[in-house]
N, C-alpha and C. Protein backbone atom coordinates (compact mmCIF):
# COMPACT_ATOMS: atom_id res chain seq x y z
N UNK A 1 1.60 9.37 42.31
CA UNK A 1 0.60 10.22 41.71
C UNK A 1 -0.46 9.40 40.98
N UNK A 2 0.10 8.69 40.04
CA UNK A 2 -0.95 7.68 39.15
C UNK A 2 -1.67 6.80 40.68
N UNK A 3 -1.52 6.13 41.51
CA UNK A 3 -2.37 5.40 42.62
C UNK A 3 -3.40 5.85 42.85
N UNK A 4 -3.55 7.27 42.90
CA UNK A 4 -4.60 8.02 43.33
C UNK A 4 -5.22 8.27 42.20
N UNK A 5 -5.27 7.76 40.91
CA UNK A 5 -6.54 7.87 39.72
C UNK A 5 -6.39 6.65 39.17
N UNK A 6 -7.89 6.01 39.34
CA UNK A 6 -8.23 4.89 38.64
C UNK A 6 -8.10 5.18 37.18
N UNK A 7 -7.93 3.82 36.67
CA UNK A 7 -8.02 3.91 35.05
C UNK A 7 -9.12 4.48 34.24
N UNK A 8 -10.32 4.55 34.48
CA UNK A 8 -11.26 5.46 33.76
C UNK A 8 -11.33 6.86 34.12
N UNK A 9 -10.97 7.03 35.05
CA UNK A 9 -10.32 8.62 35.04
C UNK A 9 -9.55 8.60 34.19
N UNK A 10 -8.01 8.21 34.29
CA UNK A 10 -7.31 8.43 33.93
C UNK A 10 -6.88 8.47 31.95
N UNK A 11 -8.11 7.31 31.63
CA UNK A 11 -8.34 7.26 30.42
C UNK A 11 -9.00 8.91 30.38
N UNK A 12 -10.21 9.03 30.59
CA UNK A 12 -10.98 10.16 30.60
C UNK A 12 -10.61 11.20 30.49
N UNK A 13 -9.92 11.46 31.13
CA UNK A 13 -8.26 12.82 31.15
C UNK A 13 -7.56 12.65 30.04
N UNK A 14 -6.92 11.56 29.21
CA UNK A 14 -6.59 11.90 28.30
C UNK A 14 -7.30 11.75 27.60
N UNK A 15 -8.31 11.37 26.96
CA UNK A 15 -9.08 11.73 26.03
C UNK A 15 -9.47 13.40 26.01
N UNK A 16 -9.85 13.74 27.16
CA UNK A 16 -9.95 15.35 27.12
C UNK A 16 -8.99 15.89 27.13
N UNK A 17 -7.89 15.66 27.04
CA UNK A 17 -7.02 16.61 26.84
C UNK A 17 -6.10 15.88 25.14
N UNK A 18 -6.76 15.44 24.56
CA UNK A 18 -6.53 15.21 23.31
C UNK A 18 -7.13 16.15 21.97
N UNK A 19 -8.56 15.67 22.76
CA UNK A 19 -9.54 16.77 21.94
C UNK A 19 -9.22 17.93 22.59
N UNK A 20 -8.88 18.42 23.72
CA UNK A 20 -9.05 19.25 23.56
C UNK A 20 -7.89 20.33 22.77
N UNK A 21 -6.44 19.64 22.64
CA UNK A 21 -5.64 20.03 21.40
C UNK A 21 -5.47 19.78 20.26
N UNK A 22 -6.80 19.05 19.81
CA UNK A 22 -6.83 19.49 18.58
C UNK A 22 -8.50 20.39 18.58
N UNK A 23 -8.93 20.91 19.05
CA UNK A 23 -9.75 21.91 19.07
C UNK A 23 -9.06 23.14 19.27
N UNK A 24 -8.22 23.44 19.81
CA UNK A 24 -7.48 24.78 20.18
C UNK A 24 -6.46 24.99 18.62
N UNK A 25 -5.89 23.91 17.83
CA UNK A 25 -4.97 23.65 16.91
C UNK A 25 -5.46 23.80 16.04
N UNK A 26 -6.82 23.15 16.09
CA UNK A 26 -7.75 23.24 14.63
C UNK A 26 -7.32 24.43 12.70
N UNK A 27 -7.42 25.99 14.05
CA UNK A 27 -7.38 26.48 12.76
C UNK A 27 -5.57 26.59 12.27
N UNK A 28 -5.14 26.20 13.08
CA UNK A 28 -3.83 25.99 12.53
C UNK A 28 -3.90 25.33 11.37
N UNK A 29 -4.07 24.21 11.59
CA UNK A 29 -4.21 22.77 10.99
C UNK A 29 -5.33 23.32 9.79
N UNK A 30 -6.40 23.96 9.43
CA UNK A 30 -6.79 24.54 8.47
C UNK A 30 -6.21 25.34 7.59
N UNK A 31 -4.91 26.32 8.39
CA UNK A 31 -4.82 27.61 7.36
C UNK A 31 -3.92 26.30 6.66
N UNK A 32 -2.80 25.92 7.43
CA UNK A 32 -1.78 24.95 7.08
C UNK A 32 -2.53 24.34 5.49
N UNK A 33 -3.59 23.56 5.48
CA UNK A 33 -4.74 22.83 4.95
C UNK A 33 -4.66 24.11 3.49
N UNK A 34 -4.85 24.93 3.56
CA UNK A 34 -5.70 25.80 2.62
C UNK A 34 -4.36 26.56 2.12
N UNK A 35 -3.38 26.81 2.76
CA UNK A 35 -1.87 27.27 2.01
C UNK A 35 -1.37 26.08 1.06
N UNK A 36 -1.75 24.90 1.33
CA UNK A 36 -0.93 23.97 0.89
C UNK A 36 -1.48 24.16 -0.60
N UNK A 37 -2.79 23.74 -0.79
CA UNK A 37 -3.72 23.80 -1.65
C UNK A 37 -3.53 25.03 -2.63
N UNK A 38 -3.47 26.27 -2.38
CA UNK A 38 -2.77 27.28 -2.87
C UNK A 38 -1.60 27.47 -3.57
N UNK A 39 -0.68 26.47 -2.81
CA UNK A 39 0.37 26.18 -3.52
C UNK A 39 0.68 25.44 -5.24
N UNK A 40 -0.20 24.56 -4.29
CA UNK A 40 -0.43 23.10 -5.82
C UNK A 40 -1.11 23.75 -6.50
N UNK A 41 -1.73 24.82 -6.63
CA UNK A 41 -2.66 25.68 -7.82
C UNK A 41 -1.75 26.12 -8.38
N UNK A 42 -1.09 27.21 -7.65
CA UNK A 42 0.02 28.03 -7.86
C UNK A 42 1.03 27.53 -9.14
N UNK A 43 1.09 25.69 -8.61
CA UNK A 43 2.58 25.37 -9.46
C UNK A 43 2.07 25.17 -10.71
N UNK A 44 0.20 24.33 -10.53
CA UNK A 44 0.09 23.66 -12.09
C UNK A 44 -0.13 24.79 -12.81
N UNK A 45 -0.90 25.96 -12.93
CA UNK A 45 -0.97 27.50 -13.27
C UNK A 45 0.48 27.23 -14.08
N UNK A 46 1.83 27.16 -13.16
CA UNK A 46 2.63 27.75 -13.62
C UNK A 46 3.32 26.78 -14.92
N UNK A 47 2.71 24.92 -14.24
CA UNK A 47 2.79 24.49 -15.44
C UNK A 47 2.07 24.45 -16.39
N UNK A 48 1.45 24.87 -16.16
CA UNK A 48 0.34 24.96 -17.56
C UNK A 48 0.98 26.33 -18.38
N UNK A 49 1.14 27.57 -18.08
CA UNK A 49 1.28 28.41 -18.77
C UNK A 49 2.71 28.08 -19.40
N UNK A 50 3.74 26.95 -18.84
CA UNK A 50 4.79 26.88 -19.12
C UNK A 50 4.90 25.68 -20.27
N UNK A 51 3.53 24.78 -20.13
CA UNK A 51 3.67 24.38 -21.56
C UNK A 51 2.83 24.55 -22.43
N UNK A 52 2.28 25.93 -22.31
CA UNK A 52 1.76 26.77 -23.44
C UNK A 52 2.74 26.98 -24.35
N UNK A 53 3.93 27.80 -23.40
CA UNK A 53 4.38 28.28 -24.08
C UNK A 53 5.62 27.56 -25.01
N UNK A 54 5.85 26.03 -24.75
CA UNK A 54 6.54 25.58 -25.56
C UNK A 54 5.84 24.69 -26.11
């Protein structure tokens, strides 16, 4: 199978099919991105109000 594609094809092909999963993944990889961030708010919030209160 590989005989029949030269190496700049064959480079070429995977490069497009690299980008092209992380273009399809992208907003995964965003919400992922923006929950995380949410989180770490979430905790210092919770430390902060927690050493208010002592």
């Amino acid at each position: 199978m590989f005989g029949r594609l030269t190496f700049p094809q064959l480079l070429f092909a995977s490069i497009l099919g690299i980008a092209g999963g992380i273009y399809i993944y992208q907003p995964i990889f965003e919400q992922y991105s923006r929950d995380q961030k949410e989180l770490k708010e979430k905790l210092k919030l919770a430390q902060d109000s927690e050493e208010k209160k002592n």
